[in-house]
N, C-alpha and C. Protein backbone atom coordinates (compact mmCIF):
# COMPACT_ATOMS: atom_id res chain seq x y z
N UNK A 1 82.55 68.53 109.84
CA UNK A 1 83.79 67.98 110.36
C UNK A 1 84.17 68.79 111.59
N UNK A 2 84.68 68.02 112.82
CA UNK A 2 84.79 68.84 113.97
C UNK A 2 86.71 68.96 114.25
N UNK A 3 87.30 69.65 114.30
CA UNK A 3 88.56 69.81 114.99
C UNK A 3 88.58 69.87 116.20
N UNK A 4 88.76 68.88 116.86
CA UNK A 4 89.53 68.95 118.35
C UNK A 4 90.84 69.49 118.86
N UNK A 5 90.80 70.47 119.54
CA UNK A 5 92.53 70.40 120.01
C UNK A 5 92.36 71.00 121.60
N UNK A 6 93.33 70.95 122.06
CA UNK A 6 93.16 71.49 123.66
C UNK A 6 92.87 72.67 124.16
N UNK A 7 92.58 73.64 123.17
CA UNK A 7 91.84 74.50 123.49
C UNK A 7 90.64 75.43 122.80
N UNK A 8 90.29 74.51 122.15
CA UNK A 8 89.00 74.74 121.10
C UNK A 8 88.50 73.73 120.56
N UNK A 9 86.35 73.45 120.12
CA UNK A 9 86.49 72.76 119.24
C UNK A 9 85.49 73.60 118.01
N UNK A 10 86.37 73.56 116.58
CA UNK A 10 85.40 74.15 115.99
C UNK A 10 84.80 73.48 114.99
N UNK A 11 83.22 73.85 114.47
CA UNK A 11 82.50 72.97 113.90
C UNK A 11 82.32 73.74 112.39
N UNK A 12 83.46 73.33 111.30
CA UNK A 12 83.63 74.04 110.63
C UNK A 12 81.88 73.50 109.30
N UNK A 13 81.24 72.65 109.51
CA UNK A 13 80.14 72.40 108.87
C UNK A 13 79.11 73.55 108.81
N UNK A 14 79.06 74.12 109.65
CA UNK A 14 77.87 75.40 110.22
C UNK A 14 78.39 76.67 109.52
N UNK A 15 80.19 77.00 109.26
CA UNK A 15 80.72 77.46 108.34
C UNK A 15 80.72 77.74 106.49
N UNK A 16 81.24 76.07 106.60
CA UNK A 16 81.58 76.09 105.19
C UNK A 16 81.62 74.74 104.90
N UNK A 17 81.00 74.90 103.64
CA UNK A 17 81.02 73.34 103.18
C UNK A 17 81.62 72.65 101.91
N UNK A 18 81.81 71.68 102.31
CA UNK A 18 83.06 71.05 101.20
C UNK A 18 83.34 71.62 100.17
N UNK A 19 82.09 71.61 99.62
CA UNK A 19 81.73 72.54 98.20
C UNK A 19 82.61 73.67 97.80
N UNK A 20 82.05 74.48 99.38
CA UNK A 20 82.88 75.80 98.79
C UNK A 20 84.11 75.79 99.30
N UNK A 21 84.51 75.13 99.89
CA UNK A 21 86.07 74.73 100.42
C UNK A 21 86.77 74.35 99.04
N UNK A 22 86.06 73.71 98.41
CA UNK A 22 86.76 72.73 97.11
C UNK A 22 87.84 73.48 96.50
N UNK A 23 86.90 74.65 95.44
CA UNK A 23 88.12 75.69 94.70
C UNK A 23 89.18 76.26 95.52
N UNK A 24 89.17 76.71 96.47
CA UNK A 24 89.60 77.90 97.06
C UNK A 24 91.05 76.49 97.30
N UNK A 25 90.63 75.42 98.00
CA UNK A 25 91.84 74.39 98.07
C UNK A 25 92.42 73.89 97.10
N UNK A 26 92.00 73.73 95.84
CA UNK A 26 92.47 73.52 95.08
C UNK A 26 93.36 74.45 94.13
N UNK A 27 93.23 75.62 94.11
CA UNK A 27 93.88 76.43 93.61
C UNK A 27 95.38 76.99 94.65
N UNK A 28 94.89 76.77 96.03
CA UNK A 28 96.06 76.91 96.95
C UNK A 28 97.22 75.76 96.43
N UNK A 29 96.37 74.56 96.49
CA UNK A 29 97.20 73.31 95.83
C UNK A 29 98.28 73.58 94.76
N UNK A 30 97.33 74.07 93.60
CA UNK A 30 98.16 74.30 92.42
C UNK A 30 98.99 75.70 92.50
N UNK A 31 99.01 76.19 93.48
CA UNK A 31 99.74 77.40 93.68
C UNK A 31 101.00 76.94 94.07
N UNK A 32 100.63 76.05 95.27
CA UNK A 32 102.35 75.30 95.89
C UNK A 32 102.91 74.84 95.27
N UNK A 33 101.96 73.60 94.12
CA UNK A 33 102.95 73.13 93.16
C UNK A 33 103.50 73.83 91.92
N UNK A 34 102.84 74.92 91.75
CA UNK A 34 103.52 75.67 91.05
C UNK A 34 104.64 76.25 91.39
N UNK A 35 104.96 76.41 92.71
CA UNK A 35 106.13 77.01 93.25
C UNK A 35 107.12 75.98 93.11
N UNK A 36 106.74 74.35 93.54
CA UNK A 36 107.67 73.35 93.58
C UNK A 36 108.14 73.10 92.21
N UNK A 37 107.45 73.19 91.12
CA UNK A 37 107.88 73.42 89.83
C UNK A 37 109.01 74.19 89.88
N UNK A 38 108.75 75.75 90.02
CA UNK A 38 110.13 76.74 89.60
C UNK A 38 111.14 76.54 90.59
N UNK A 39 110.94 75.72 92.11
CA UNK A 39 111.74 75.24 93.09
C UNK A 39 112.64 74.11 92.14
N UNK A 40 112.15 73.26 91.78
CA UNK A 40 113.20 72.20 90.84
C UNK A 40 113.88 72.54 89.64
N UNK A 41 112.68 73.82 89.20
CA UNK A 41 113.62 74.15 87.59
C UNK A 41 114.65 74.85 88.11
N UNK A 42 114.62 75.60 89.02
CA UNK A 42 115.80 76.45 89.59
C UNK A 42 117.09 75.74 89.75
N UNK A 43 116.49 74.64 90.58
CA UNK A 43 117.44 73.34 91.40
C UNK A 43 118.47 73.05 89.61
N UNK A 44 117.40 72.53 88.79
CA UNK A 44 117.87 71.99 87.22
C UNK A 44 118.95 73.42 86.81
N UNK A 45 118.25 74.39 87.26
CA UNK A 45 119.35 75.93 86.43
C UNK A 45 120.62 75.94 87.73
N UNK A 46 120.67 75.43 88.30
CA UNK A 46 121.41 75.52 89.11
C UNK A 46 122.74 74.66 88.86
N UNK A 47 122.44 73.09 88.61
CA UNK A 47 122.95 72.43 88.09
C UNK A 47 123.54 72.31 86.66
N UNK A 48 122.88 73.03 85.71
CA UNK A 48 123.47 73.40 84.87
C UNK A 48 124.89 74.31 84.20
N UNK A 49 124.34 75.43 85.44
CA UNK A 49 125.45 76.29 85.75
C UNK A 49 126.95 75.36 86.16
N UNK A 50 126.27 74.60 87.60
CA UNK A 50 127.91 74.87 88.61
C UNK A 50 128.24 72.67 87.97
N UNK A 51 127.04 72.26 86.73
CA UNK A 51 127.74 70.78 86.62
C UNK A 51 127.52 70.46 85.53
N UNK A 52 127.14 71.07 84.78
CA UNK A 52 127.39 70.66 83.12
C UNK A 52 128.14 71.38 82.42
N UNK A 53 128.51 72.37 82.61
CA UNK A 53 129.49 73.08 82.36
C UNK A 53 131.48 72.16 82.62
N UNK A 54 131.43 71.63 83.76
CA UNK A 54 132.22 70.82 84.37
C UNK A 54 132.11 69.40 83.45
N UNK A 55 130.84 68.93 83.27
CA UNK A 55 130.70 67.70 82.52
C UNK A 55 131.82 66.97 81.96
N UNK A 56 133.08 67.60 80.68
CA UNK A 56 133.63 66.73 80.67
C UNK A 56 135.03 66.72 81.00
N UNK A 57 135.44 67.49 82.35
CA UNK A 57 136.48 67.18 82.82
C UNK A 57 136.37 66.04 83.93
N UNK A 58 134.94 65.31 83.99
CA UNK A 58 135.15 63.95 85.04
C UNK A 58 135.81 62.69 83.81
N UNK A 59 136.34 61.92 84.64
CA UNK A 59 137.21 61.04 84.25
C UNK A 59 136.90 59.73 83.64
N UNK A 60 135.37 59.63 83.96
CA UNK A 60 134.46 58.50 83.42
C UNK A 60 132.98 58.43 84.09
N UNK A 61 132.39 57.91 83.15
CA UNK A 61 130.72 58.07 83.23
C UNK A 61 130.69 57.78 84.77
N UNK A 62 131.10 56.92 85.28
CA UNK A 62 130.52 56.54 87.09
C UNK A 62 130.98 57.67 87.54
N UNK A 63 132.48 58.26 87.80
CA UNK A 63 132.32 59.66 88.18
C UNK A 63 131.27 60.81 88.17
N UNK A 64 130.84 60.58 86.46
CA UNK A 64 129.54 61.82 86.77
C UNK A 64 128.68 61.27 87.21
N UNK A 65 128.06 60.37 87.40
CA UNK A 65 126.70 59.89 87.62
C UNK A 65 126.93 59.88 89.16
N UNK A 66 128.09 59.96 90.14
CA UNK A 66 128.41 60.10 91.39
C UNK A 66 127.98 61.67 91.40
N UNK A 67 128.53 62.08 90.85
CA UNK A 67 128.84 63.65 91.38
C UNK A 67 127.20 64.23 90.69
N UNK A 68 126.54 63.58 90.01
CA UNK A 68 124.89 64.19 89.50
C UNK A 68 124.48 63.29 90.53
N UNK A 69 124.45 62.35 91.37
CA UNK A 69 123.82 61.92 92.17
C UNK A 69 123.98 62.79 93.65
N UNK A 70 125.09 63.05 93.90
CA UNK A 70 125.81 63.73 95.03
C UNK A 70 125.12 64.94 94.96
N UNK A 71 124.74 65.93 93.55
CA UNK A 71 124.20 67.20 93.57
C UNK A 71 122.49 67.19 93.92
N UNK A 72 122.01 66.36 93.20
CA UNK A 72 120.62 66.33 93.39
C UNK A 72 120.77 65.97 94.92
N UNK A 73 121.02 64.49 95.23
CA UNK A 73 120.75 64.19 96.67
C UNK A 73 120.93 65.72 97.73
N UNK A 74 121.65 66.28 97.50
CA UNK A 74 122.26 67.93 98.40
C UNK A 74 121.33 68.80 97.99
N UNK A 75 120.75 69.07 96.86
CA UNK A 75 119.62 70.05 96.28
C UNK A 75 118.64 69.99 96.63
N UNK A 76 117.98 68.62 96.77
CA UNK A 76 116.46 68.45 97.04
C UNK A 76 116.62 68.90 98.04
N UNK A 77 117.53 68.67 99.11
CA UNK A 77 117.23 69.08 100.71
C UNK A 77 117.66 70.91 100.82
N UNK A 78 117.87 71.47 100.26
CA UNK A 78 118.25 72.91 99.81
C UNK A 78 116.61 73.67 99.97
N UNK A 79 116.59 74.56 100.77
CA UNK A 79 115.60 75.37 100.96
C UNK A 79 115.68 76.41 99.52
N UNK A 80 114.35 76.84 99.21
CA UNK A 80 114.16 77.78 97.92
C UNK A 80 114.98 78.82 97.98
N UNK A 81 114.92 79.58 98.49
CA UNK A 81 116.23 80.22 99.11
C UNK A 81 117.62 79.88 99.04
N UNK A 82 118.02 79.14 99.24
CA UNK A 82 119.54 78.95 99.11
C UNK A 82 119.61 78.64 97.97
N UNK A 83 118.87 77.87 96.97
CA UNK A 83 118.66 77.85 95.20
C UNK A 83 118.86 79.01 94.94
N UNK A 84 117.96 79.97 95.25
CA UNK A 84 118.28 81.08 94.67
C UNK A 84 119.32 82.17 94.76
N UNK A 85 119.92 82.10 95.79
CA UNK A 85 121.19 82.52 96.90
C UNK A 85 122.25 82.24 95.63
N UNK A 86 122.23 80.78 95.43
CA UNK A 86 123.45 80.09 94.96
C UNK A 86 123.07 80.43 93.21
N UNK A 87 122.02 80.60 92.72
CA UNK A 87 121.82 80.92 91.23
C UNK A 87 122.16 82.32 90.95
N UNK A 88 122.15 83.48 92.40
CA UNK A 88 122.61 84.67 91.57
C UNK A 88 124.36 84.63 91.94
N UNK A 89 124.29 84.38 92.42
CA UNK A 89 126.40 83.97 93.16
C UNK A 89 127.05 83.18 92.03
N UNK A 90 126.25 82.91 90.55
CA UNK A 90 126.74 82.33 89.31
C UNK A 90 127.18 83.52 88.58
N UNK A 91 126.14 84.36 88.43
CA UNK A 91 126.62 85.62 87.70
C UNK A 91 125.83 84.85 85.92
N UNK A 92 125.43 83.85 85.98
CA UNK A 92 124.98 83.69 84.91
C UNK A 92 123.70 83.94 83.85
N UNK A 93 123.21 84.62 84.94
CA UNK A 93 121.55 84.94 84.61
C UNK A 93 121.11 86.58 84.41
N UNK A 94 120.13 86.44 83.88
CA UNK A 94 119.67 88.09 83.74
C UNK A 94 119.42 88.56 85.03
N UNK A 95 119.21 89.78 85.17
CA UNK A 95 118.68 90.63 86.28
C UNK A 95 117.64 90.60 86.50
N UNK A 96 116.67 90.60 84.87
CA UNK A 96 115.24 90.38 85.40
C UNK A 96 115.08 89.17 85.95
N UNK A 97 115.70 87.73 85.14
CA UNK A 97 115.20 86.96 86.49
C UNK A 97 115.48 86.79 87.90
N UNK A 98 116.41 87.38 87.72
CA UNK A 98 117.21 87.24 89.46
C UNK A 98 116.36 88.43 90.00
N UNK A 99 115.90 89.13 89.57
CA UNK A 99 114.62 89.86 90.55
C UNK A 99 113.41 89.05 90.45
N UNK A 100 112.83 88.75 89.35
CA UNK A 100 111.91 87.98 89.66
C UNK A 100 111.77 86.58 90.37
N UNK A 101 112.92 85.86 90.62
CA UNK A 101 113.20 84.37 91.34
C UNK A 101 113.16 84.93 93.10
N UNK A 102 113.94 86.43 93.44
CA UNK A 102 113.71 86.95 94.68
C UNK A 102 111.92 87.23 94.87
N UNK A 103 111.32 87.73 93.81
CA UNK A 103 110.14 88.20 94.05
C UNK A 103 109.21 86.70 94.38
N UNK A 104 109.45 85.88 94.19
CA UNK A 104 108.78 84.48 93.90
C UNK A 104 109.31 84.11 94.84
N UNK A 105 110.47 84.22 95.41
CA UNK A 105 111.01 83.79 97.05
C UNK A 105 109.76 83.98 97.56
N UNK A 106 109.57 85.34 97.59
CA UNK A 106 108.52 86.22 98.99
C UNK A 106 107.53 85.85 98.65
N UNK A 107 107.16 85.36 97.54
CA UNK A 107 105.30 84.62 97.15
C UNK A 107 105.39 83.48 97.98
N UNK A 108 106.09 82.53 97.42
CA UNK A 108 106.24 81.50 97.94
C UNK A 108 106.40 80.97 99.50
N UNK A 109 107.60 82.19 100.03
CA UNK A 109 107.14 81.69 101.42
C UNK A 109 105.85 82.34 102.51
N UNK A 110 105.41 83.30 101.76
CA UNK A 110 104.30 84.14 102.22
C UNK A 110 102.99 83.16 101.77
N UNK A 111 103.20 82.62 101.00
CA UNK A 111 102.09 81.46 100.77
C UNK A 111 102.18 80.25 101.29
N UNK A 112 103.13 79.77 101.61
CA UNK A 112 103.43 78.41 102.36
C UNK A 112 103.32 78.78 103.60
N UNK A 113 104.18 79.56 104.38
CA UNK A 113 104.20 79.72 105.82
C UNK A 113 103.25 80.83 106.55
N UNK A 114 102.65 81.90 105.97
CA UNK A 114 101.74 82.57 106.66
C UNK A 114 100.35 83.13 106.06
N UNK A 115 100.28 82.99 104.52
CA UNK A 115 98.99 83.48 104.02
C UNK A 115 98.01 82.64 104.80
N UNK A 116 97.74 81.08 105.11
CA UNK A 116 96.70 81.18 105.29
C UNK A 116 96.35 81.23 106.54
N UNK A 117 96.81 81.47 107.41
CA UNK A 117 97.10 81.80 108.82
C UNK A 117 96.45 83.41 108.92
N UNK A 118 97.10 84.11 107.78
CA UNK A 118 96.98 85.52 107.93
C UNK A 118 95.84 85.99 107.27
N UNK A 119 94.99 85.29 106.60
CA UNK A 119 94.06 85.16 105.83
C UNK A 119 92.88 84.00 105.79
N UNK A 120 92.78 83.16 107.15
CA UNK A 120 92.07 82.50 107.31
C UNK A 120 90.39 82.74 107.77
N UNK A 121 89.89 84.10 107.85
CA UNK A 121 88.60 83.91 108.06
C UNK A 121 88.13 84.40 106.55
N UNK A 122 88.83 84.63 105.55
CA UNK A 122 88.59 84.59 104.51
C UNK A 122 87.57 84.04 103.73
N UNK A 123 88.09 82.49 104.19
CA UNK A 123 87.23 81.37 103.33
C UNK A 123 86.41 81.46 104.24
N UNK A 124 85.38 81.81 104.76
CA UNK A 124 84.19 81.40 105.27
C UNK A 124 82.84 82.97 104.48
N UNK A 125 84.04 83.53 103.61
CA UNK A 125 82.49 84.19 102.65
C UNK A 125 82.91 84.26 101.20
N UNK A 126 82.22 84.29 100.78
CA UNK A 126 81.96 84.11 98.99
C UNK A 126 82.94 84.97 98.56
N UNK A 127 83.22 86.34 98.80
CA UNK A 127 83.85 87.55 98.65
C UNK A 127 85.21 86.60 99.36
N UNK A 128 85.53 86.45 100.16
CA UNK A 128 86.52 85.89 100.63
C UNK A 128 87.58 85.00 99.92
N UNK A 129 86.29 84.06 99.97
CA UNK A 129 86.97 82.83 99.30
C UNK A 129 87.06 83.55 97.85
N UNK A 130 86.53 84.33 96.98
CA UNK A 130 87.07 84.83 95.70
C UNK A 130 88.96 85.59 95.85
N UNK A 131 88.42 86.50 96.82
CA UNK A 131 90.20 87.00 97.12
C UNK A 131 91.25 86.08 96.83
N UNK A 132 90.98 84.79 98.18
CA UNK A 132 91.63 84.21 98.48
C UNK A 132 92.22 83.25 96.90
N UNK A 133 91.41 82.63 95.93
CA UNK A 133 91.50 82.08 94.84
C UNK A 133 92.14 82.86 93.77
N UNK A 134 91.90 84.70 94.04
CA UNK A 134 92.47 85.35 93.13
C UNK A 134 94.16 85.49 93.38
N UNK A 135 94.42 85.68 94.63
CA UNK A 135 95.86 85.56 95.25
C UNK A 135 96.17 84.30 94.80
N UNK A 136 95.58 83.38 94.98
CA UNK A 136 96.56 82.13 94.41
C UNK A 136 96.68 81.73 93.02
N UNK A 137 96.01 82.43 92.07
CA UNK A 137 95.90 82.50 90.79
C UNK A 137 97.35 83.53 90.40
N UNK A 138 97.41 84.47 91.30
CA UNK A 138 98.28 85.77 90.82
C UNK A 138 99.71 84.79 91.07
N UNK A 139 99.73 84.30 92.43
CA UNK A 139 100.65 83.15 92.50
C UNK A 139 101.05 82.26 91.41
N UNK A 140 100.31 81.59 91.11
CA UNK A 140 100.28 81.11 90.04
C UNK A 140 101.02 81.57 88.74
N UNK A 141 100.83 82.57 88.30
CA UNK A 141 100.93 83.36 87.07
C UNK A 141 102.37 83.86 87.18
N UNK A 142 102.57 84.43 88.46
CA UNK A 142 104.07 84.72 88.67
C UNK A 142 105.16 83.79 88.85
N UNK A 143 104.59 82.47 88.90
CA UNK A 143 105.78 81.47 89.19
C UNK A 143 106.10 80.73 88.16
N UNK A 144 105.03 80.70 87.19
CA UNK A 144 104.80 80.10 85.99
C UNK A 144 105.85 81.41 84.73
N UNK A 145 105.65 82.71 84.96
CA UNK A 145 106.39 83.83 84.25
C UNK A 145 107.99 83.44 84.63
N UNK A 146 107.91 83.27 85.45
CA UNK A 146 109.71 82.74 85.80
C UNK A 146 110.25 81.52 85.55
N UNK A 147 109.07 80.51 85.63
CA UNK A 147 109.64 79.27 85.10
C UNK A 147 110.40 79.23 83.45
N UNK A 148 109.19 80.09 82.92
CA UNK A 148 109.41 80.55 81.46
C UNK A 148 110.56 80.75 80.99
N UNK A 149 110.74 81.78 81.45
CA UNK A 149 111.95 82.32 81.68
C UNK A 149 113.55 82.28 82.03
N UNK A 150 113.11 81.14 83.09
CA UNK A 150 114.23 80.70 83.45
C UNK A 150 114.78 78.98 82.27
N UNK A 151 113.55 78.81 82.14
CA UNK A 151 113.69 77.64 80.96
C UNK A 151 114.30 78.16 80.41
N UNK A 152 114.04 79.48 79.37
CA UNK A 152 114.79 80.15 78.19
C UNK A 152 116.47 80.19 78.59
N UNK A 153 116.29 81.14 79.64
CA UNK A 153 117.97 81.30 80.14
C UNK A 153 118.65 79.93 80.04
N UNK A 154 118.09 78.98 80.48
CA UNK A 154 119.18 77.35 80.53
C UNK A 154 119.17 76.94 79.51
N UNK A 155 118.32 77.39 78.76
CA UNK A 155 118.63 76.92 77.43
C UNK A 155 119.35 77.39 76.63
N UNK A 156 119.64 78.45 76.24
CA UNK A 156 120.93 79.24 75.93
C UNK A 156 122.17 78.88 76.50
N UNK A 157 121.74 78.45 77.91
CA UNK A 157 123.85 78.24 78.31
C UNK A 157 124.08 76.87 79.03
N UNK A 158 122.95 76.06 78.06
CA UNK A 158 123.09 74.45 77.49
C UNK A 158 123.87 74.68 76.33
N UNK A 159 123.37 75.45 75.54
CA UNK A 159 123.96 75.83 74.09
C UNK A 159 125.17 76.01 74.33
N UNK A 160 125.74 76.73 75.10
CA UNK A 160 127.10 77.52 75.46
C UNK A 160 128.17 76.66 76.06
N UNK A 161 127.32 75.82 76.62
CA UNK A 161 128.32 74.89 77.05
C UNK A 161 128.47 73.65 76.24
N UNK A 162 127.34 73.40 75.38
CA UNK A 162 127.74 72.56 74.49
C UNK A 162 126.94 71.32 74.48
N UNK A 163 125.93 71.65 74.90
CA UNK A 163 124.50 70.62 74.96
C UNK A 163 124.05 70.54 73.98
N UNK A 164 123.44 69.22 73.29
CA UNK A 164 122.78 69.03 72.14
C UNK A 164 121.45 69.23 72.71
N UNK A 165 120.68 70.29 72.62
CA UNK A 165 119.40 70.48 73.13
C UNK A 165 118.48 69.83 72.99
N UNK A 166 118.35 69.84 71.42
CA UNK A 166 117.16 68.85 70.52
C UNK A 166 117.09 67.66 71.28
N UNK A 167 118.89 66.93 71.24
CA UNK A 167 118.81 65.39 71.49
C UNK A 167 118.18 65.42 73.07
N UNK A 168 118.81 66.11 74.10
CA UNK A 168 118.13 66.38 75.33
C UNK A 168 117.00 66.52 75.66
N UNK A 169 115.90 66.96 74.75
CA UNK A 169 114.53 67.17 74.47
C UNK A 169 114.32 65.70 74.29
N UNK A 170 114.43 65.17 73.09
CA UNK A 170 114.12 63.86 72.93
C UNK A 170 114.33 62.80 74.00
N UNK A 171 115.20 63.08 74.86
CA UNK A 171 115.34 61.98 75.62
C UNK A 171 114.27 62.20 76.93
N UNK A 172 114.44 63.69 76.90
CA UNK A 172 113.56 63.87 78.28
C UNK A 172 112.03 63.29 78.11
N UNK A 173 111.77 63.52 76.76
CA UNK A 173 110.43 62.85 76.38
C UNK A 173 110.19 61.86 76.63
N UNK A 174 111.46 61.05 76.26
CA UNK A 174 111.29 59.63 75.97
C UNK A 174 111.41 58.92 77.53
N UNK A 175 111.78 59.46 77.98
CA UNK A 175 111.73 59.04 79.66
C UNK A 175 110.87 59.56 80.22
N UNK A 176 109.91 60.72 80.21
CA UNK A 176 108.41 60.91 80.23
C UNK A 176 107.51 59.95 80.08
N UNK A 177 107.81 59.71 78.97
CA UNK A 177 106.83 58.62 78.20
C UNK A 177 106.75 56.87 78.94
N UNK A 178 107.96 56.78 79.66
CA UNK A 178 108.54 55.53 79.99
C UNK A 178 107.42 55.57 81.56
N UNK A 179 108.00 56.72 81.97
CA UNK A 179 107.14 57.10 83.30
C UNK A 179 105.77 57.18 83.35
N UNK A 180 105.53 57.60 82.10
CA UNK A 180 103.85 57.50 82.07
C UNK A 180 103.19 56.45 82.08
N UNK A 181 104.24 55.78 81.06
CA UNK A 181 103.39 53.93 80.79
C UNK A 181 103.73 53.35 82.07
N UNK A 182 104.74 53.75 83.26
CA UNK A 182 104.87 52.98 84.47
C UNK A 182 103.88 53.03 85.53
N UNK A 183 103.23 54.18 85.51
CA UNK A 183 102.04 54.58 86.59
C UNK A 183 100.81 53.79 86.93
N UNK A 184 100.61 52.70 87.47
CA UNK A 184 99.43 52.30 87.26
C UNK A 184 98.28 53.42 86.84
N UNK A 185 97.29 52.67 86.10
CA UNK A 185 95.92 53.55 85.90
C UNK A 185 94.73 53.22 86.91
């Protein structure tokens, strides 16, 4: 495969080949989405905190379903960072995770915006491309330890505020399940 641009062309075939490109991309893959995972569970712990707690001083179901529409629509567009900004400014969480959600900041944007930039002749050796797969594995492992974690914490102050957890479980399933059978195969 050749890249053209205006001031180079390189012929990354003579390099590296699909093959060994495969893992090393695929594990970068599941590294990001592992981040976008603890990016939404955060977004979800976030919401829990500053709108279920609030839950039943709205005045009727269209009210909340405005104001849970109003939060998500404002969240998704919320950089990881300001999630996390706004989750320790609750005061509701442990320390360890609020160090570890900062530590997963700096994975995350060190892996999105400059690892592979800063680490790109990497993949063109065996030794390389191992590094490179082991960093995104360690990625991995650390974003997945906080998701954990941070699951646990919302789940406790679901409890606190007065969430039927179980029934919440069940439903989330059951709308899983709805989504699954919707997907074409």
């Amino acid at each position: 495969m050749k890249i053209n641009s205006s001031t180079a062309v390189v012929n990354l075939d003579d390099r590296l080949t699909v093959e060994q490109s495969k893992e090393v991309f695929a594990n970068l893959g599941l590294a990001v989405h592992a981040s976008n995972v603890l990016e939404y569970a955060s977004l979800h712990a976030l919401f829990t905190v500053e709108m279920v707690s609030k839950m039943r001083s709205f005045s009727s179901a269209a009210a909340w379903e405005a104001a849970y529409d109003k939060f998500f629509d404002e969240g998704f567009s919320m950089p990881f960072g300001v999630i996390v900004k706004r989750i320790k400014a609750t005061s509701e969480f442990s320390s360890e995770l609020l160090d570890l959600l900062d530590t997963c900041k700096v994975v995350r944007n060190n892996l999105v915006h400059h690892f592979q930039r800063d680490h790109a002749e990497q993949i063109y050796s065996e030794e390389g491309r191992s590094t490179l797969i082991s960093s995104y594995e360690n990625a991995v492992a650390i974003f997945d330890v906080a998701n954990n974690l941070l699951e646990d914490e919302v789940r406790e102050l679901q409890v606190k505020f007065g969430v039927d957890v179980d029934k919440l479980s069940l439903r989330i399933e059951d709308e899983m399940q709805k989504l699954a059978r919707s997907v074409p195969t």
